[in-house]
C-alpha atoms as a PDB file:
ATOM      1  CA  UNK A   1     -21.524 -17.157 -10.033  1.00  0.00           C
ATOM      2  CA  UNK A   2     -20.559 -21.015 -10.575  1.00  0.00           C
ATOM      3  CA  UNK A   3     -17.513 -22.364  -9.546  1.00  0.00           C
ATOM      4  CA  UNK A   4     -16.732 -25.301 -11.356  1.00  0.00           C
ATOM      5  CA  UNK A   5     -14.280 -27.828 -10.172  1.00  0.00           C
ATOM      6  CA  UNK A   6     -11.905 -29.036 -12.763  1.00  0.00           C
ATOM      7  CA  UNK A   7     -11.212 -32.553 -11.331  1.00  0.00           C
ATOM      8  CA  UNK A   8      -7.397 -31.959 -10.477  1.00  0.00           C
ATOM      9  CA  UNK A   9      -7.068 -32.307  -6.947  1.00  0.00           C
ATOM     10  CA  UNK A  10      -5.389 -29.337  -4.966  1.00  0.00           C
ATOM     11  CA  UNK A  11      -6.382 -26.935  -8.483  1.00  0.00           C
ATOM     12  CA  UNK A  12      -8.584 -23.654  -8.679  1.00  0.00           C
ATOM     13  CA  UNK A  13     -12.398 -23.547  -9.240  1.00  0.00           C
ATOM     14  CA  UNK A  14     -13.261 -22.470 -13.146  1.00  0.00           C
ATOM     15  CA  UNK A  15     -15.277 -18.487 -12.120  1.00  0.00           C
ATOM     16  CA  UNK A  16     -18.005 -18.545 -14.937  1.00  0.00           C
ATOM     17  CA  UNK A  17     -21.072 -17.677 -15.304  1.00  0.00           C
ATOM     18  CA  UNK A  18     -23.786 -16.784 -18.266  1.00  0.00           C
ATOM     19  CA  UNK A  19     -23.304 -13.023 -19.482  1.00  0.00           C
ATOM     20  CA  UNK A  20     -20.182 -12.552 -18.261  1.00  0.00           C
ATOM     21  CA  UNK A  21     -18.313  -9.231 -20.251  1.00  0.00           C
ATOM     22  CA  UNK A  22     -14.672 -10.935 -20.270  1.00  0.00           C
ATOM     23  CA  UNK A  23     -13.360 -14.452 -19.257  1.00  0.00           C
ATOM     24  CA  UNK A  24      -9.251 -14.346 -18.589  1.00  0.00           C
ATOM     25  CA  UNK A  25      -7.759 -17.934 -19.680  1.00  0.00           C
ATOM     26  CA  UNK A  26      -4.490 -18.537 -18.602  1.00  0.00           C
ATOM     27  CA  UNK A  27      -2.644 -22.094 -19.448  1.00  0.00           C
ATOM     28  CA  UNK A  28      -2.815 -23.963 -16.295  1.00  0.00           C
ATOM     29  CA  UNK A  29      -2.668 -22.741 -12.373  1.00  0.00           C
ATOM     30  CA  UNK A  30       1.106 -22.471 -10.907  1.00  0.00           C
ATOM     31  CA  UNK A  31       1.191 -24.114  -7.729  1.00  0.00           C
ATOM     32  CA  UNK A  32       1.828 -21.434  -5.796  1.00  0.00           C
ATOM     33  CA  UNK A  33      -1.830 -20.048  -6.894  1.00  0.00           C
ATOM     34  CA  UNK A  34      -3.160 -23.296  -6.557  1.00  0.00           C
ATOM     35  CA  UNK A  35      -2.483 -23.250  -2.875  1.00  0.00           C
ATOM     36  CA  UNK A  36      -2.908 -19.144  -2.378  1.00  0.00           C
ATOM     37  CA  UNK A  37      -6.511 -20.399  -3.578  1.00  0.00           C
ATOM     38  CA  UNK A  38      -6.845 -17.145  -6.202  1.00  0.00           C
ATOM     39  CA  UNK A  39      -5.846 -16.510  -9.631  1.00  0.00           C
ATOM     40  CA  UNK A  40      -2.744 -15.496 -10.802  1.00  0.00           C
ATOM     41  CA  UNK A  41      -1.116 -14.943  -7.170  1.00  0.00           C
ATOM     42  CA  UNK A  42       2.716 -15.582  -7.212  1.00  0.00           C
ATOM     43  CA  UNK A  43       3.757 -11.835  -6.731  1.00  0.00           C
ATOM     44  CA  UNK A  44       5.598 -11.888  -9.931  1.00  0.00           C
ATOM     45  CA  UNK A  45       3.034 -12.050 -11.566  1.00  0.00           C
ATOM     46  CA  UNK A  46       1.874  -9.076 -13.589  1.00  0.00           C
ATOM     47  CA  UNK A  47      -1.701  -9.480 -13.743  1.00  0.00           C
ATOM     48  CA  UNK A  48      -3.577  -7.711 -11.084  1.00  0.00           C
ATOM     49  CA  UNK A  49      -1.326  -4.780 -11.427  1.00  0.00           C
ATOM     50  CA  UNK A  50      -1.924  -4.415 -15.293  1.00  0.00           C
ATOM     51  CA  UNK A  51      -6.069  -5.490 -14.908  1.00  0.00           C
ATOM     52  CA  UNK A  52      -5.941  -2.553 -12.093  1.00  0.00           C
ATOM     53  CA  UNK A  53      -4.078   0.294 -14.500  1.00  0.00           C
ATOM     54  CA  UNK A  54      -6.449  -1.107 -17.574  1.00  0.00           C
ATOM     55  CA  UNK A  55      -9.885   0.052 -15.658  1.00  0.00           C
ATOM     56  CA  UNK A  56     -11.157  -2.946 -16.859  1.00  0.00           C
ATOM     57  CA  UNK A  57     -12.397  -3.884 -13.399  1.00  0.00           C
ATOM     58  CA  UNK A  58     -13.436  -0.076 -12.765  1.00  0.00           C
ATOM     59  CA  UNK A  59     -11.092   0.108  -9.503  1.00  0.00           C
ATOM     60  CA  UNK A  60      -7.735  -1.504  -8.038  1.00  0.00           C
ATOM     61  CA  UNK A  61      -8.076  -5.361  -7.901  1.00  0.00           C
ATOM     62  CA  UNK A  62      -5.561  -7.755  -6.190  1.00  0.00           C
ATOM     63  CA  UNK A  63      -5.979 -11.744  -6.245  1.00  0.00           C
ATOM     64  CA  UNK A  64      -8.467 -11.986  -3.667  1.00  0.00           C
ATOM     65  CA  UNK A  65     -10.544 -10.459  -5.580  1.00  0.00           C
ATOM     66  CA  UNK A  66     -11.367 -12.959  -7.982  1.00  0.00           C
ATOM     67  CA  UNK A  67     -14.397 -14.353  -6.532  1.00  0.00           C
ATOM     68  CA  UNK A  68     -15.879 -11.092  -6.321  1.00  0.00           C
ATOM     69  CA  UNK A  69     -14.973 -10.189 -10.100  1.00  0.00           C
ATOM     70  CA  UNK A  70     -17.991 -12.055 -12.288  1.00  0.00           C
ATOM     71  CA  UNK A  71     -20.518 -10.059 -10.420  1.00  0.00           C
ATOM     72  CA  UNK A  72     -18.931  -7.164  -9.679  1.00  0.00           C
ATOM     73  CA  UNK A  73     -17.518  -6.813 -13.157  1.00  0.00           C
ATOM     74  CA  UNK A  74     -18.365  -9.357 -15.335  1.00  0.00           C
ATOM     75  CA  UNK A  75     -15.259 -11.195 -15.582  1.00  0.00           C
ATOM     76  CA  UNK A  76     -14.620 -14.508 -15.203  1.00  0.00           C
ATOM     77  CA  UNK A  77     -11.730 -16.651 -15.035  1.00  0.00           C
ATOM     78  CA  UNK A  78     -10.912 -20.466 -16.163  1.00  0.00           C
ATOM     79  CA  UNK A  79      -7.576 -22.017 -17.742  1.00  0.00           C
ATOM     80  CA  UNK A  80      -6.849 -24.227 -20.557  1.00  0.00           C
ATOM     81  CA  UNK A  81      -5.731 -27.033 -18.451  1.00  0.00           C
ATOM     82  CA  UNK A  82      -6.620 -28.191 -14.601  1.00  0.00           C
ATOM     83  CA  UNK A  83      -3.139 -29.355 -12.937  1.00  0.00           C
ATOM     84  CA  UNK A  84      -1.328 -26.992 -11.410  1.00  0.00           C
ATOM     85  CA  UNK A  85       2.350 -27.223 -12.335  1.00  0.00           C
ATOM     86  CA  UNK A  86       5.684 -24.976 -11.716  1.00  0.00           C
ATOM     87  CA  UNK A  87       6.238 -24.384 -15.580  1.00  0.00           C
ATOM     88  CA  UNK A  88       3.374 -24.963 -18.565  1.00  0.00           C
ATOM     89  CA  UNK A  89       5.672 -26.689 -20.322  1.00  0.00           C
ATOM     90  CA  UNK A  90       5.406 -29.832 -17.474  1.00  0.00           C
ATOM     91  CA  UNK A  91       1.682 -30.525 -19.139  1.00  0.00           C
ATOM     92  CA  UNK A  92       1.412 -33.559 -21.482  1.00  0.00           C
ATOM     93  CA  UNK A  93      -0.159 -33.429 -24.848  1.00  0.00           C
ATOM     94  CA  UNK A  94      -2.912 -35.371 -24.000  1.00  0.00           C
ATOM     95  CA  UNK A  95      -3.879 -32.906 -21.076  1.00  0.00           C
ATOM     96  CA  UNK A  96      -3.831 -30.045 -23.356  1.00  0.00           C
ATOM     97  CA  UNK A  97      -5.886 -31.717 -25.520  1.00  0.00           C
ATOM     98  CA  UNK A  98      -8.534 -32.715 -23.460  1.00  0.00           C
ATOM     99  CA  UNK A  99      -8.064 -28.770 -21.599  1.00  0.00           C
ATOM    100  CA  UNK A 100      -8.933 -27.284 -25.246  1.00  0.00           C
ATOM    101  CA  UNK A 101     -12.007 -29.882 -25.969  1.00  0.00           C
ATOM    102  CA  UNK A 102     -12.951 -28.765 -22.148  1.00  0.00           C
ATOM    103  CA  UNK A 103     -12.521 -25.055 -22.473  1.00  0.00           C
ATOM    104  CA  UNK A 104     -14.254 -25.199 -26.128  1.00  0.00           C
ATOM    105  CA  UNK A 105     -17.825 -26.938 -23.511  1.00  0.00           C
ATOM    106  CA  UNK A 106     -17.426 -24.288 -21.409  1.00  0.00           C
ATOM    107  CA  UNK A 107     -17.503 -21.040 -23.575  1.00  0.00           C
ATOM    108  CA  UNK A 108     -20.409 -22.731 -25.352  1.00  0.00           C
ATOM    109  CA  UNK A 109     -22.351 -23.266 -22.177  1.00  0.00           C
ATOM    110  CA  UNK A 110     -21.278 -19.493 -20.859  1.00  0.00           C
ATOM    111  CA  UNK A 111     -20.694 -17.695 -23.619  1.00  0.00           C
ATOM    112  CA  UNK A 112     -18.989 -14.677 -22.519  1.00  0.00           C
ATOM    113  CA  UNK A 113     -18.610 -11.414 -25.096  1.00  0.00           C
ATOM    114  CA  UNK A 114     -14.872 -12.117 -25.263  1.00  0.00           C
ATOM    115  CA  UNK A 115     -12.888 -14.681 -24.102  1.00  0.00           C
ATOM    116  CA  UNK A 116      -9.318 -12.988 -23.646  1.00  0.00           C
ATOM    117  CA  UNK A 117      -6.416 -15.727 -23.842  1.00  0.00           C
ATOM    118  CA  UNK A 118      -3.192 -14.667 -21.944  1.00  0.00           C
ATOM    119  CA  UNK A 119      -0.369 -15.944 -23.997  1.00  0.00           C
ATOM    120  CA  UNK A 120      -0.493 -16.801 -27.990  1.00  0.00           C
ATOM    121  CA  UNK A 121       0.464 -20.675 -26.948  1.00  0.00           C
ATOM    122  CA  UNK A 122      -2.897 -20.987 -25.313  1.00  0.00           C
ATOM    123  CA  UNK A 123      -4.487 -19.878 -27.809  1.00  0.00           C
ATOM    124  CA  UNK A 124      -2.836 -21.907 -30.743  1.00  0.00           C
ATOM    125  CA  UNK A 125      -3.225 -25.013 -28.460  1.00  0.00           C
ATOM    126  CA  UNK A 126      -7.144 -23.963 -27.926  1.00  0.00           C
ATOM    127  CA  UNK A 127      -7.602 -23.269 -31.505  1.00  0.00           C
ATOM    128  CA  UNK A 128      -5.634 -26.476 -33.271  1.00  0.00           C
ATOM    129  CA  UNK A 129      -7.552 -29.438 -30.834  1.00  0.00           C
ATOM    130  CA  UNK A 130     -11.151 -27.159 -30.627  1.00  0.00           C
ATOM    131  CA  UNK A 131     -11.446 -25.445 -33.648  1.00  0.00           C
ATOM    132  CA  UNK A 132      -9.323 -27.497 -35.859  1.00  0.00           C
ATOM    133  CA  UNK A 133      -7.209 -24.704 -36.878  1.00  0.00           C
ATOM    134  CA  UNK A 134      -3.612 -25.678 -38.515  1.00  0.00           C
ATOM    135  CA  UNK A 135      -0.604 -24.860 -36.371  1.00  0.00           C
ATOM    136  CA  UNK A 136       0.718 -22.772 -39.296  1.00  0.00           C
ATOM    137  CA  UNK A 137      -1.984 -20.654 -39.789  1.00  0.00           C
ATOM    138  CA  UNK A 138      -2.028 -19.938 -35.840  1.00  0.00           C
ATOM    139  CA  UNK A 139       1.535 -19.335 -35.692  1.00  0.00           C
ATOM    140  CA  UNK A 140       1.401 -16.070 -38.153  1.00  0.00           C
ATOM    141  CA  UNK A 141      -1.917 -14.365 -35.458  1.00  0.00           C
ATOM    142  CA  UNK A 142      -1.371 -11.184 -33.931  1.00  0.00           C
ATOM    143  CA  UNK A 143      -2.569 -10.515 -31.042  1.00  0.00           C
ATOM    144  CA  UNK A 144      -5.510  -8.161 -30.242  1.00  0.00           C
ATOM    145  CA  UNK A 145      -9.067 -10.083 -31.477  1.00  0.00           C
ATOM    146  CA  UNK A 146      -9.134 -12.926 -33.589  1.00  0.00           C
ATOM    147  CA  UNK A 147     -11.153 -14.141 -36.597  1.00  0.00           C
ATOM    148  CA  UNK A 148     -13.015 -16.949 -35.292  1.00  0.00           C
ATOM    149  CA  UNK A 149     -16.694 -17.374 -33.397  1.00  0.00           C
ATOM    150  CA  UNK A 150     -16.850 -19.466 -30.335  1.00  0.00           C
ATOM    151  CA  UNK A 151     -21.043 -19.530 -30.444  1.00  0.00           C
ATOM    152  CA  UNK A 152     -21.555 -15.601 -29.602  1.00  0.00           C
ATOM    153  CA  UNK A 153     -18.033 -15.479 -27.897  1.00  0.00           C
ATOM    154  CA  UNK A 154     -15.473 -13.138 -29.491  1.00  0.00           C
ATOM    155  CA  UNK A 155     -11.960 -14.753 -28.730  1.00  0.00           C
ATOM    156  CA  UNK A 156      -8.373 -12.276 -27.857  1.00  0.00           C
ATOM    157  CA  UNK A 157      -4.916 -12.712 -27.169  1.00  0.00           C
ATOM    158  CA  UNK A 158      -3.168 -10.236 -25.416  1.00  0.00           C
ATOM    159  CA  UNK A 159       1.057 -11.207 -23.750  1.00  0.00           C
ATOM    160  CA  UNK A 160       1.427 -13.569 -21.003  1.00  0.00           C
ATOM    161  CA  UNK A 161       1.480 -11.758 -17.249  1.00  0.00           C
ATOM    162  CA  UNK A 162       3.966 -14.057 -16.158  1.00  0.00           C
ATOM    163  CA  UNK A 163       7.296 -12.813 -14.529  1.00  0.00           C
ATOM    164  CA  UNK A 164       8.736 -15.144 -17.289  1.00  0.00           C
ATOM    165  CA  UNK A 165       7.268 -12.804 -20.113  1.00  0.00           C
ATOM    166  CA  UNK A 166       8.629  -9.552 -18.684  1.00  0.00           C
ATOM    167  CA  UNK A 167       9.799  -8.057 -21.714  1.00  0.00           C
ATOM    168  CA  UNK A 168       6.063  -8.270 -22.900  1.00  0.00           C
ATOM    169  CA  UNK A 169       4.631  -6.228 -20.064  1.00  0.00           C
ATOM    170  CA  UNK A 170       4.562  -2.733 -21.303  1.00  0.00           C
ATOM    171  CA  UNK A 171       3.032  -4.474 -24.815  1.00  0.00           C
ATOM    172  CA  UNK A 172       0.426  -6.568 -22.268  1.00  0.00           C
ATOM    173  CA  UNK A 173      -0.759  -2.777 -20.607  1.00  0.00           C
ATOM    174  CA  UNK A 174      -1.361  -1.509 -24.408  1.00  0.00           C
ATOM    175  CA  UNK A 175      -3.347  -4.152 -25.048  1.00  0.00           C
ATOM    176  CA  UNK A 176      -5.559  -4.413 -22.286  1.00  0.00           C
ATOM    177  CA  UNK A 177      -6.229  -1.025 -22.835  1.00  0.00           C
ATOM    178  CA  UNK A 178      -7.549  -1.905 -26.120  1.00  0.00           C
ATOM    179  CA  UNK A 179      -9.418  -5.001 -24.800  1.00  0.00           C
ATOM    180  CA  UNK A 180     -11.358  -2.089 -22.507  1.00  0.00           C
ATOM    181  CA  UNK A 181     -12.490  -0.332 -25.558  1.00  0.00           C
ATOM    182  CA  UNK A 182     -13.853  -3.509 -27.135  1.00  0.00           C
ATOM    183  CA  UNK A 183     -16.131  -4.656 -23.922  1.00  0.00           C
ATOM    184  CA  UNK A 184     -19.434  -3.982 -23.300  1.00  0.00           C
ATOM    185  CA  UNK A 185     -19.544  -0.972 -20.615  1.00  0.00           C
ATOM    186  CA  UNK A 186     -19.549  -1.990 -17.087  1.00  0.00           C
ATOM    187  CA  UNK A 187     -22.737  -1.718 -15.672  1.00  0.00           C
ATOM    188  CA  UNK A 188     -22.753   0.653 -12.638  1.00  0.00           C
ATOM    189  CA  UNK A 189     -24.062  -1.108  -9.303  1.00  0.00           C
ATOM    190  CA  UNK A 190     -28.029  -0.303  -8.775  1.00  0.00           C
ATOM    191  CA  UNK A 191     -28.674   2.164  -5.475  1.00  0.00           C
ATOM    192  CA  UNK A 192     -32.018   0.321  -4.188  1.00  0.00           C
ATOM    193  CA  UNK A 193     -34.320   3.771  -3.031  1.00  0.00           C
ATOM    194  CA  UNK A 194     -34.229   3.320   0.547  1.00  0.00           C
ATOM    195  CA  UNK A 195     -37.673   2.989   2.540  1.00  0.00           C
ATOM    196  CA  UNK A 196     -36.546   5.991   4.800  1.00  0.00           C
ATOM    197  CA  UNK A 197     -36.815   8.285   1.898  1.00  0.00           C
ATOM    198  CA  UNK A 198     -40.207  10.144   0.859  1.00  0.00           C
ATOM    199  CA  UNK A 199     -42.191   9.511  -1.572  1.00  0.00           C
ATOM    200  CA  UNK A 200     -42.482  12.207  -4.353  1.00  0.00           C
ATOM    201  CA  UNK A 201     -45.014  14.339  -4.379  1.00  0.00           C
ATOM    202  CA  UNK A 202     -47.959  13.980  -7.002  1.00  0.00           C
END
């Protein structure tokens, strides 16, 4: 796995590496995740609970599990923008920007099969200052997978975890059960033939 650092002091290492099955994006790291040191970690939030239900990970998964994730299961995490903040809406337009022209070098180099945005914001900001894509257009998606290419990289936008987006919840579980259907399978772990056991006969 390579962690990346993003350059924002006191922020949370981009989890990528090449084949990964999923990458989550979220918009930025709260602060209270920023200093837990994991992904998604204010208890509020709804994320580990719904990635557990979803299978997607193939067993229960809490925050400090994230490091463990893009081997174990093939899913990597990264945000749209570096500096932790208490809301997303504390970012300035120029750090979006340069988050989406960042993000866009990063799915390039990586290429994971889907790169699942968490919140329809993140991905109109992505898709307007990457992929040139006019607000209007963006503002009429639905979620589930949309119809651009990022390289090999199939992009999807599912409801925001957040405890701020509760009403989107039971909506965020039926999609992620959906996103589980579109993934490649996840690959059992290999069981190495120990030396202690005999070899077959001829």
């Amino acid at each position: 796995m390579t962690e990346l650092p993003c350059g924002c002091p006191g922020s949370l290492p981009h989890l990528l590496r090449p084949g990964l099955r999923l990458v989550f994006i979220g918009y930025n790291p709260a602060i209270y995740s920023a200093r837990a040191g994991h992904y998604y970690a204010r208890p509020g939030n709804r994320f580990w609970v719904h990635l557990s239900e979803s299978g997607i990970a193939g067993r229960p998964v809490r925050p400090e599990d994230d490091r463990l994730l893009p081997e174990e299961a093939g899913i990597g995490f990264t945000d749209l923008c570096c500096r932790p903040t208490v809301r997303a809406e504390h970012l300035t337009a120029d750090e979006i920007r340069a988050g989406a022209l960042r993000l866009h070098r990063e799915l390039l180099e990586f290429q994971p099969a889907i790169a699942c945005f968490s919140g329809r914001g993140i991905y109109q900001h992505f898709a307007r200052h990457a992929l040139g894509i006019p607000a209007a257009e963006l503002a009429r998606r639905p979620y589930g997978e949309q119809p651009e290419r990022i390289g090999r990289t199939i992009p999807w936008v599912i409801p925001s975890s957040s405890g701020l987006a509760s009403r989107w919840h039971a909506l965020r579980l039926e999609w992620l059960h959906r996103l589980r259907e579109a993934l490649p399978p996840l690959e059992p772990p290999s069981c190495p033939t120990s030396s202690l056991e005999a070899p077959a006969s001829p």
